[in-house]
Protein backbone atom coordinates (compact mmCIF):
# COMPACT_ATOMS: atom_id res chain seq x y z
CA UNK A 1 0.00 0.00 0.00
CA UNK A 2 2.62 2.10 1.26
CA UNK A 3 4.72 1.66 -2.34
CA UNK A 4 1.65 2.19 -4.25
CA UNK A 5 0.91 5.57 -2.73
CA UNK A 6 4.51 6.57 -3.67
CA UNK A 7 4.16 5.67 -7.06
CA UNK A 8 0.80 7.77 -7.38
CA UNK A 9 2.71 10.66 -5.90
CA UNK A 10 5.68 10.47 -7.84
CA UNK A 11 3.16 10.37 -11.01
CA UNK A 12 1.71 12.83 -9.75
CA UNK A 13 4.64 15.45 -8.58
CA UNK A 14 6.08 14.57 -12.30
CA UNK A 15 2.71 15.37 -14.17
CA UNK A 16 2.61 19.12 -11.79
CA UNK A 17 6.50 19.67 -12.86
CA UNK A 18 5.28 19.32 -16.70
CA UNK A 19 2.76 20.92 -16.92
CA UNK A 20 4.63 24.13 -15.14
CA UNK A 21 7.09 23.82 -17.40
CA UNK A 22 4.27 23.48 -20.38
CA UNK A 23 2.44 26.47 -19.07
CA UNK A 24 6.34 28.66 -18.62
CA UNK A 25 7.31 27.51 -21.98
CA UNK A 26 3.76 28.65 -23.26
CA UNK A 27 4.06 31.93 -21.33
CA UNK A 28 7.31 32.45 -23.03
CA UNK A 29 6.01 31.85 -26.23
CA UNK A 30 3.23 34.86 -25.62
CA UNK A 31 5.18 37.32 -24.05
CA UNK A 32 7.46 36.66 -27.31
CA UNK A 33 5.12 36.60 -29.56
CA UNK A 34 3.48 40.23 -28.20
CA UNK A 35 6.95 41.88 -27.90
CA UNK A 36 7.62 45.13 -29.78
CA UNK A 37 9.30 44.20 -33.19
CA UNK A 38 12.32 46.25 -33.96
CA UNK A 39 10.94 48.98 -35.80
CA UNK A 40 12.19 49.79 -39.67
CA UNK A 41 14.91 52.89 -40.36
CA UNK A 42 12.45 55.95 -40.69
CA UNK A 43 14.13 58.10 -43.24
CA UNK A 44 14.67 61.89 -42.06
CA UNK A 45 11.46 64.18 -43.21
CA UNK A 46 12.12 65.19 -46.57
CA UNK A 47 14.70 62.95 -47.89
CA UNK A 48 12.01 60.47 -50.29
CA UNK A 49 11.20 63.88 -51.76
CA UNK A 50 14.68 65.07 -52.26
CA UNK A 51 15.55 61.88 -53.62
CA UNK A 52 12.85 61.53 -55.96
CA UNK A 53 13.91 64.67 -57.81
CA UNK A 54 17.60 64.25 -58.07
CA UNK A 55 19.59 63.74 -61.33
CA UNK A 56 21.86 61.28 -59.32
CA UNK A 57 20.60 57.77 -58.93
CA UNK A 58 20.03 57.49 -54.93
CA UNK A 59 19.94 54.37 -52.91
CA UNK A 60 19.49 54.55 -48.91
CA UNK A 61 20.51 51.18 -47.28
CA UNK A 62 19.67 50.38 -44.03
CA UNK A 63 21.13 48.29 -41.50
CA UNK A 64 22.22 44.46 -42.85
CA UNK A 65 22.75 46.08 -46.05
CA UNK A 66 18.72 46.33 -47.03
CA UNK A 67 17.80 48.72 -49.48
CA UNK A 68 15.26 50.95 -47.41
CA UNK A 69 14.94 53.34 -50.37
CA UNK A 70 15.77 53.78 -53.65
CA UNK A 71 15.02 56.35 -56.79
CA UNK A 72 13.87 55.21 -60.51
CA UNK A 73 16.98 55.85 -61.81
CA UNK A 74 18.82 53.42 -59.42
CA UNK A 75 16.17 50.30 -60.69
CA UNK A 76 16.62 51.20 -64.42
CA UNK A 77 20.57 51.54 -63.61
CA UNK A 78 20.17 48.30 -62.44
CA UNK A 79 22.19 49.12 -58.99
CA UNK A 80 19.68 47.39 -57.04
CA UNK A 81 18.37 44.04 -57.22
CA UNK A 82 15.62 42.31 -54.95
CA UNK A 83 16.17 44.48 -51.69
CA UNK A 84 19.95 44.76 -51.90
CA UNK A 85 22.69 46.65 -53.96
CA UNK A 86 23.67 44.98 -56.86
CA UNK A 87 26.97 45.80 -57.97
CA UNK A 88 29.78 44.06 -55.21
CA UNK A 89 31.60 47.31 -55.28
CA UNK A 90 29.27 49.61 -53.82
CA UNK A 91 27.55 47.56 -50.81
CA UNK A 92 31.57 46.93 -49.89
CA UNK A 93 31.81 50.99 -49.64
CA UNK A 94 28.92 51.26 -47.97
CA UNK A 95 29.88 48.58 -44.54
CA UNK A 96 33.38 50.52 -45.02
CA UNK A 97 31.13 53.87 -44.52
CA UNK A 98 29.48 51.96 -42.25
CA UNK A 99 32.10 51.00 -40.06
CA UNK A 100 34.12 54.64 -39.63
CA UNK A 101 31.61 57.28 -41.17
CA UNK A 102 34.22 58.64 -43.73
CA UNK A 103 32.73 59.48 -47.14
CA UNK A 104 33.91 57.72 -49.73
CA UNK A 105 33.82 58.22 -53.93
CA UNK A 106 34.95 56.16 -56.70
CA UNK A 107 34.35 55.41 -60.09
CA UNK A 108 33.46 51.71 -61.39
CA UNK A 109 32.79 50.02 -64.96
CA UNK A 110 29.43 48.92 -64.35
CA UNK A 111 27.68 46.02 -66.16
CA UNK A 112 24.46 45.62 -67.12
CA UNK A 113 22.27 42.48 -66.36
CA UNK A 114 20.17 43.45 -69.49
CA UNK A 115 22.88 42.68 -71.30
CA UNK A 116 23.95 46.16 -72.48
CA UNK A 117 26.21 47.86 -72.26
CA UNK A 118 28.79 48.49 -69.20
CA UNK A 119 28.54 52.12 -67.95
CA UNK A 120 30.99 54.34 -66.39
CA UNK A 121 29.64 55.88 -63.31
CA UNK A 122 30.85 58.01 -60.58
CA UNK A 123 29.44 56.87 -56.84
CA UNK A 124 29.34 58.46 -53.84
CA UNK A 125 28.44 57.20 -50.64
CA UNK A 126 28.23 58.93 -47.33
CA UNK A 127 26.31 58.24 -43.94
CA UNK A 128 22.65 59.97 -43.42
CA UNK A 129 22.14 58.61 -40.07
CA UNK A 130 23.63 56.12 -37.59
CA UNK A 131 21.53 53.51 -39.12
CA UNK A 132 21.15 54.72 -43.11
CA UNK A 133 23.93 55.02 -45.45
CA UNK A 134 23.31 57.44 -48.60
CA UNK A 135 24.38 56.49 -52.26
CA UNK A 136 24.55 58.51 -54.79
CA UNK A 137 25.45 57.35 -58.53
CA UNK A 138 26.41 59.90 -61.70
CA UNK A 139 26.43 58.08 -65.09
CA UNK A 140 29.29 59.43 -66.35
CA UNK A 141 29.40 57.34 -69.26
CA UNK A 142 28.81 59.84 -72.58
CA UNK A 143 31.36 62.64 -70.85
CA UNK A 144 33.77 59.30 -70.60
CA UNK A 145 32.97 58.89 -74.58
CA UNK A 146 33.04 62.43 -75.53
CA UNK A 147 36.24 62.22 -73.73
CA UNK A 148 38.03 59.73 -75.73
CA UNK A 149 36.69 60.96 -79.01
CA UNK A 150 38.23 64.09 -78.15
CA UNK A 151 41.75 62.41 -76.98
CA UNK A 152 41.14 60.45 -80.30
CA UNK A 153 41.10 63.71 -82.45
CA UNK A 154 43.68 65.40 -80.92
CA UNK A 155 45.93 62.43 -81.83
CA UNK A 156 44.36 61.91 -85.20
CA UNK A 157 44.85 65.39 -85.97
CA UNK A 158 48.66 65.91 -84.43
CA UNK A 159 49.44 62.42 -86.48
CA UNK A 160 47.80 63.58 -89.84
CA UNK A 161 49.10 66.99 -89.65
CA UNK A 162 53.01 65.72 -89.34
CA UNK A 163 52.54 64.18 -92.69
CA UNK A 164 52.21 67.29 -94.93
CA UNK A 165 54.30 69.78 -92.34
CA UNK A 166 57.38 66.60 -92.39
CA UNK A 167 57.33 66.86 -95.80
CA UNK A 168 57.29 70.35 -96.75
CA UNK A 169 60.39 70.77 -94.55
CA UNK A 170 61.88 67.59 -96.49
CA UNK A 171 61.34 69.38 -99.51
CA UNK A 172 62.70 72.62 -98.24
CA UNK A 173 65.94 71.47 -97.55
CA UNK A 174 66.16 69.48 -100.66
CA UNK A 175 65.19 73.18 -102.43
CA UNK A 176 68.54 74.81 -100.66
CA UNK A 177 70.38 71.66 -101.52
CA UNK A 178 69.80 71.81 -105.47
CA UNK A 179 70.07 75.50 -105.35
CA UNK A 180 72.17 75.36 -108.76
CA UNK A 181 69.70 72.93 -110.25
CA UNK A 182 66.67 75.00 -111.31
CA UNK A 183 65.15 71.69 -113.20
CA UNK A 184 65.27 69.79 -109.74
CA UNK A 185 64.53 73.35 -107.75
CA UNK A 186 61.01 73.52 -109.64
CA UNK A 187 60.30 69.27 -109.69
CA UNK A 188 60.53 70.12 -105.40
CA UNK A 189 58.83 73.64 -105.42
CA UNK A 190 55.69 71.59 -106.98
CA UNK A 191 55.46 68.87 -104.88
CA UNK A 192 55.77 71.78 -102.26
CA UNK A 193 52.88 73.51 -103.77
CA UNK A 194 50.98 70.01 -103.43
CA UNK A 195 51.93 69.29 -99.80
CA UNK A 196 50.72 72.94 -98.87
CA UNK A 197 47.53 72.71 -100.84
CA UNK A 198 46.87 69.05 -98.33
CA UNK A 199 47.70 71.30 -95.64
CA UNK A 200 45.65 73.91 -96.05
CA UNK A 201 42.40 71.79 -97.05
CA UNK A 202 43.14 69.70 -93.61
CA UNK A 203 42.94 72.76 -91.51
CA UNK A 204 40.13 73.73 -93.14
CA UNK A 205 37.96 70.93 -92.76
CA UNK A 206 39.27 70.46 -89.12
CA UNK A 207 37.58 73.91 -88.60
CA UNK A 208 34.80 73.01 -90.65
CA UNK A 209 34.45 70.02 -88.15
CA UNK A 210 34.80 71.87 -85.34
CA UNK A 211 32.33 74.35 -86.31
CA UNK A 212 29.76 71.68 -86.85
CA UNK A 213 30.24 70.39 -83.37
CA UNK A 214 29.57 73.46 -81.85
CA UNK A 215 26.22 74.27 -79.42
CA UNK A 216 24.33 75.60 -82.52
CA UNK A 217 26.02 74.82 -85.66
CA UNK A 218 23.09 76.18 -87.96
CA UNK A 219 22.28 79.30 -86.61
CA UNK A 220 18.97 81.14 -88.22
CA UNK A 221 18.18 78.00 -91.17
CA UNK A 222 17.69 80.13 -94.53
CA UNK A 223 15.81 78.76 -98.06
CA UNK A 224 18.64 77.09 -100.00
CA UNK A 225 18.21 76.38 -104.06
CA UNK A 226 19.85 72.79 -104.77
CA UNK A 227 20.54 73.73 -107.81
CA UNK A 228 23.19 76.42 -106.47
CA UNK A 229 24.29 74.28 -104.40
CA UNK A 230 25.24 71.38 -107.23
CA UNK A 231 26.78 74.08 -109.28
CA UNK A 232 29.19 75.64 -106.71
CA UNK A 233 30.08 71.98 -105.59
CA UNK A 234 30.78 70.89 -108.83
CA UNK A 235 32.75 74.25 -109.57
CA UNK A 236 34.94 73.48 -106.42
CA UNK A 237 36.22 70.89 -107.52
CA UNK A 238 36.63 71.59 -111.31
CA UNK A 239 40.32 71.94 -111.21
CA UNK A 240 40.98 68.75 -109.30
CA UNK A 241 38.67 66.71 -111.79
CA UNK A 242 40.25 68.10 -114.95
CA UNK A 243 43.78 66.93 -113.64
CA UNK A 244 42.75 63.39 -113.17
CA UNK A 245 40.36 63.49 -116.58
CA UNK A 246 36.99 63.15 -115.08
CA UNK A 247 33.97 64.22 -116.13
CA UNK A 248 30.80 65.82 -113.61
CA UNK A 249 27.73 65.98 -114.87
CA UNK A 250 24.77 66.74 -112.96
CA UNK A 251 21.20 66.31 -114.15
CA UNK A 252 17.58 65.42 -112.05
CA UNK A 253 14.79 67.86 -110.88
CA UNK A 254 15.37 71.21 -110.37
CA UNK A 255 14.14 74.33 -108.46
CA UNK A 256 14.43 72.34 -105.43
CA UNK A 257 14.99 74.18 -102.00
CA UNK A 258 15.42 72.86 -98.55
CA UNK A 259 15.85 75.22 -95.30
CA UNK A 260 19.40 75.44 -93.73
CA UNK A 261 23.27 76.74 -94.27
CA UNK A 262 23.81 77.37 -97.76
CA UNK A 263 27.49 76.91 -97.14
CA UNK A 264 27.60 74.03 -95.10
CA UNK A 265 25.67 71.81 -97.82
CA UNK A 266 27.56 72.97 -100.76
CA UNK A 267 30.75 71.63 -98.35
CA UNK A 268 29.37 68.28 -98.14
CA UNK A 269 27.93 67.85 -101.56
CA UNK A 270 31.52 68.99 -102.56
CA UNK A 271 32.96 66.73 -100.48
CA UNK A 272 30.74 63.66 -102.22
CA UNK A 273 32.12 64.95 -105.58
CA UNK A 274 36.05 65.25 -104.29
CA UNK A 275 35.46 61.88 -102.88
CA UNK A 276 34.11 60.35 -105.82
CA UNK A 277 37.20 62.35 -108.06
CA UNK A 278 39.92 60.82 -106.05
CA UNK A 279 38.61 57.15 -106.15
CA UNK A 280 37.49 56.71 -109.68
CA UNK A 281 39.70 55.99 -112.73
CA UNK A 282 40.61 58.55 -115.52
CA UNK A 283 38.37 59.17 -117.89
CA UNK A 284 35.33 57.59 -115.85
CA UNK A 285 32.22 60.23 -115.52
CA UNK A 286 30.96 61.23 -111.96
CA UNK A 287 27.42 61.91 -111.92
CA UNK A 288 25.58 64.35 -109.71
CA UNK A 289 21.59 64.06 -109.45
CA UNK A 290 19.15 65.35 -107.36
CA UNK A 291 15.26 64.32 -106.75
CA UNK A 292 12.34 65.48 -105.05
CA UNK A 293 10.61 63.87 -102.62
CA UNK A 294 7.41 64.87 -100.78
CA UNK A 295 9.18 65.25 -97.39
CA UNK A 296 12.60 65.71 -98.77
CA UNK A 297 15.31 66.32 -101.46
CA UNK A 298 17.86 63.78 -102.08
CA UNK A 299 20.92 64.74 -103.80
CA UNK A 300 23.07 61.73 -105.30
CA UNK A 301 27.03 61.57 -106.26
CA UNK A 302 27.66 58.35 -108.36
CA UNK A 303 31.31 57.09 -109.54
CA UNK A 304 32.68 54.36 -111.42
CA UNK A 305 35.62 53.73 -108.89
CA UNK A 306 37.25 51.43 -106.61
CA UNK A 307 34.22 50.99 -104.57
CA UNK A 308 33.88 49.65 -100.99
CA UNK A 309 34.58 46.79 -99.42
CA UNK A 310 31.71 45.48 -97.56
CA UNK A 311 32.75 45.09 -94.02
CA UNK A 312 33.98 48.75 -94.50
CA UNK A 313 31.16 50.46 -95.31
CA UNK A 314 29.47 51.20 -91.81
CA UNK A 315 33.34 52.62 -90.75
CA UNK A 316 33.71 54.92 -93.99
CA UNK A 317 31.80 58.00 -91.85
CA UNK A 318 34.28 57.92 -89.21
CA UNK A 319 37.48 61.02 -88.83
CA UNK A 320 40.44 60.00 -91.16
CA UNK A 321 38.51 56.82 -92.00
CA UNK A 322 40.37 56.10 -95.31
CA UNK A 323 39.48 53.06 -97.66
CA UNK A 324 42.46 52.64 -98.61
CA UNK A 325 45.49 53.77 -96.79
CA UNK A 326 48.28 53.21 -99.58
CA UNK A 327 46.17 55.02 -102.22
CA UNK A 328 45.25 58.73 -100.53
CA UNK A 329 48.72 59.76 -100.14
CA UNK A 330 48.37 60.27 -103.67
CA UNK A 331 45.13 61.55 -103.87
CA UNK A 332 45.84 63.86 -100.69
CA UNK A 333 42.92 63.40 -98.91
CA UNK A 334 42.61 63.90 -95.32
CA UNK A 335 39.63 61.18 -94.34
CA UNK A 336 37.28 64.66 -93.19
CA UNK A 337 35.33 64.94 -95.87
CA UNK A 338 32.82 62.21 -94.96
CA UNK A 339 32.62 63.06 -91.85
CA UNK A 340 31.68 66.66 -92.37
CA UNK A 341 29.42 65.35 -94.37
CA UNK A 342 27.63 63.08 -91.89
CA UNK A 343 27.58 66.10 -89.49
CA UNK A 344 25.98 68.92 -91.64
CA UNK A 345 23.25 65.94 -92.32
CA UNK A 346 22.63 65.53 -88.91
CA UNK A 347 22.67 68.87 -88.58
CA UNK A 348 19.97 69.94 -91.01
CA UNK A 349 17.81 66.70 -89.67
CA UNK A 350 18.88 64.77 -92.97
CA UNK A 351 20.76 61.90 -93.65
CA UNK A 352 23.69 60.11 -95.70
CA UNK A 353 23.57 56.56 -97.22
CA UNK A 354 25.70 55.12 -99.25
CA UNK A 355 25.61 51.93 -101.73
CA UNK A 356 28.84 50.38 -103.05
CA UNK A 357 30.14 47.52 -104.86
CA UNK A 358 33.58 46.68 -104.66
CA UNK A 359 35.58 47.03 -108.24
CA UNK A 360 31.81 48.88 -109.61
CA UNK A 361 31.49 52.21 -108.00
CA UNK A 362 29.81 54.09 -105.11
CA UNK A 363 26.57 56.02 -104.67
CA UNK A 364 26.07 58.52 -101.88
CA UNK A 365 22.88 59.58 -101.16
CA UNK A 366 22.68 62.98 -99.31
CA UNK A 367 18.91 62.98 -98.15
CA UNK A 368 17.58 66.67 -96.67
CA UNK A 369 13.92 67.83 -95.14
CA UNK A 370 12.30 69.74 -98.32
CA UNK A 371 11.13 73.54 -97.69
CA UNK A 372 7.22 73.47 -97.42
CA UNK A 373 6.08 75.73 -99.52
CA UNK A 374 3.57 78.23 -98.31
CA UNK A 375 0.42 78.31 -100.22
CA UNK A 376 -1.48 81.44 -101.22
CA UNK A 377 -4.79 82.16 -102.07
C-alpha cells in the first residue's frame, strides 16, 4: 500500500513539474510573440522627396545592407536588385562607410544584367544617419565617350598633320640643296605647292568640323536652291577633276529648295564629288543628281571607282577613315570629308547613305527635309 501511494505521488509530482514547465514555456512563447518588433529605419522628413527629384541615382541602405529606399533611376541603372545593392563594389563601400563614417567616392565600370552595355559611373556614398547610409550614382558614361573621341582627335589630328608639315620641310631642304639645279629646284617647289595645298584643305575641314560640333552649328536656317548648291560643288572641284580626266555631270529635278546653311551643304555635296574624283579611274564620268521627294530632297554623287569593301562600309563616316590607306597619299585626302558630311546631315535633320560595290562604284545619297512651300490664295 505504502509503495503504491509513492508511485501515485511520484506520477503525480512529475505530471505538476510538466505541466509548469508546459504552461512557462507557453508563457514564453506569448510574451514573445506580443513583444515590440524592432521597428524599420524611418528616413529623415524630406529625404524620399529630395531623392525623388535628383539627377543622381540614390539608394538609402539600411542596416544588414537592405535597401530601405531607392530612386527610378537606381532600378533602371540596375544598382539594385531584390532588396539589396547589386553591384559588389558599392555595398563593400557602404559597410566601409558603415564602419568609420568617412565618405567615400569612386568610379566603377558597371555592367548591365540586361545585357547592355557596361557604364561608367561616378558613386558616392556617405552616412545619413547612424543607421542609413546614402548612395549617390552619376552616369558618367557619354562625358567618358566624348572624352576619348576628343583624346582620339587630338591624336588623329597631331598624327595627320606631321605628314604634310614633315614633308614640306623635307622638300625645303632638298630646295637649298639643289640650289644650282633650277630643273630639280622647280620638280621640289611643286610637290611643295601640293603638300601645302593638303595642308591647307586639312585645316580647313578640321575647322569646318569643329564648327559643326559646336552648341548651334546652324544658326537662323535660310531657303537654300539645290541647284546652287550642285553648281558651286561641282565648280569646287573643277580643277581637281580636270587633272585626273573626269567628267561631272549633274542632271535630275530642279528648283528644289530645302531650309538650312547654304554653305555648309555645298561643303558636303563637294565633299561627295572630291570623294568620288579621287577614287574613280581617268576618264570615268561622276554623276551628280538630285530628286524630289514629298518630305525631302535627295541629292546623289555616283562614280565608277574602286568601290567599298563590304565590311567597310558602316566605318567609312568615321574622322580619317580612309578606304584605302596606300592610295590617298596620292590623292591627298585627309579622311574629313565624310565626316563633315555626316555632321551637316545631322545637322539639317537629314541623312547620308551610301551603296557600293567593290571594283563597280559608289553612290552617296545625301537625303535633306524639303522647304514646305507656303500656299497662297
Amino acid at each position: 500500500m505504502d509503495g503504491t501511494l509513492s508511485t501515485l505521488l511520484a506520477a503525480l509530482l512529475g505530471a505538476g513539474v510538466a505541466g509548469v514547465a508546459v504552461y512557462a514555456w507557453s508563457l514564453s512563447d506569448r510574451l514573445r510573440r506580443q513583444a515590440p518588433p524592432v521597428p524599420d529605419p524611418v528616413l529623415p522628413p524630406g529625404i524620399g522627396t529630395v531623392l525623388s527629384v535628383l539627377r543622381s541615382s540614390a539608394v538609402v541602405v539600411g542596416e544588414d545592407g537592405v535597401v530601405v529606399k531607392a530612386s527610378a533611376p537606381a532600378y533602371s541603372l540596375g544598382l539594385v536588385q531584390g532588396h539589396r545593392l547589386a553591384p559588389v563594389e558599392l555595398a563593400e563601400m557602404v559597410e566601409q562607410v558603415r564602419r568609420d563614417g568617412d565618405i567615400r567616392e569612386t568610379e566603377l565600370l558597371l555592367s548591365r544584367p540586361d545585357g547592355l552595355s557596361a557604364r561608367n559611373v561616378e558613386a558616392r556614398v556617405a552616412p545619413l544617419s547612424s543607421r542609413l547610409i546614402l548612395v549617390l550614382v552619376d552616369d558618367r558614361t557619354r562625358e567618358r565617350q566624348v572624352e576619348a573621341v576628343r583624346r582620339d582627335f587630338v591624336a588623329n589630328v597631331s598624327h595627320e598633320l606631321k605628314t604634310p608639315v614633315g614633308a614640306i620641310r623635307l622638300l625645303a631642304e632638298a630646295v637649298r640643296d639643289a640650289a644650282h639645279d633650277p630643273e630639280a629646284v622647280q620638280r621640289f617647289g611643286g610637290r611643295m605647292m601640293t603638300e601645302s595645298d593638303r595642308l591647307t584643305r586639312l585645316v580647313q575641314q578640321i575647322i569646318e568640323l569643329s564648327r559643326l560640333q559646336a552648341a548651334d552649328p546652324l544658326g537662323q536656317p535660310l531657303p537654300v536652291q539645290i541647284d546652287e548648291v550642285v553648281k558651286n560643288a561641282i565648280d569646287t572641284c573643277a580643277i581637281d577633276a580636270d587633272a585626273a580626266r573626269i567628267t561631272v555631270v549633274s542632271r535630275g529635278a530642279s528648283g528644289l529648295e530645302v531650309l538650312g546653311n547654304a554653305e555648309q551643304i555645298t561643303a558636303a555635296v563637294a565633299n561627295l564629288v572630291a570623294n568620288a574624283i579621287a577614287y574613280s579611274e581617268a576618264g570615268s564620268t561622276v554623276l551628280v543628281s538630285t530628286k524630289g521627294q514629298p518630305e525631302s530632297v535627295e541629292v546623289s554623287v555616283v562614280d565608277q571607282g574602286i568601290g567599298i569593301p563590304e565590311p567597310e562600309v558602316r566605318r567609312i563616316f568615321e574622322r580619317f577613315y580612309r578606304v584605302d590607306p596606300a592610295r590617298h597619299r596620292s590623292t591627298g585626302g585627309t579622311g574629313l570629308g565624310l565626316s563633315i558630311v555626316k555632321h551637316v546631315a545631322a545637322t539639317h535633320g537629314g541623312d547620308i547613305n551610301v551603296w557600293s560595290v567593290e571594283g563597280q562604284g559608289s553612290t552617296f545619297t545625301l537625303t535633306l527635309p524639303r522647304r514646305k512651300q507656303e500656299h497662297r490664295p
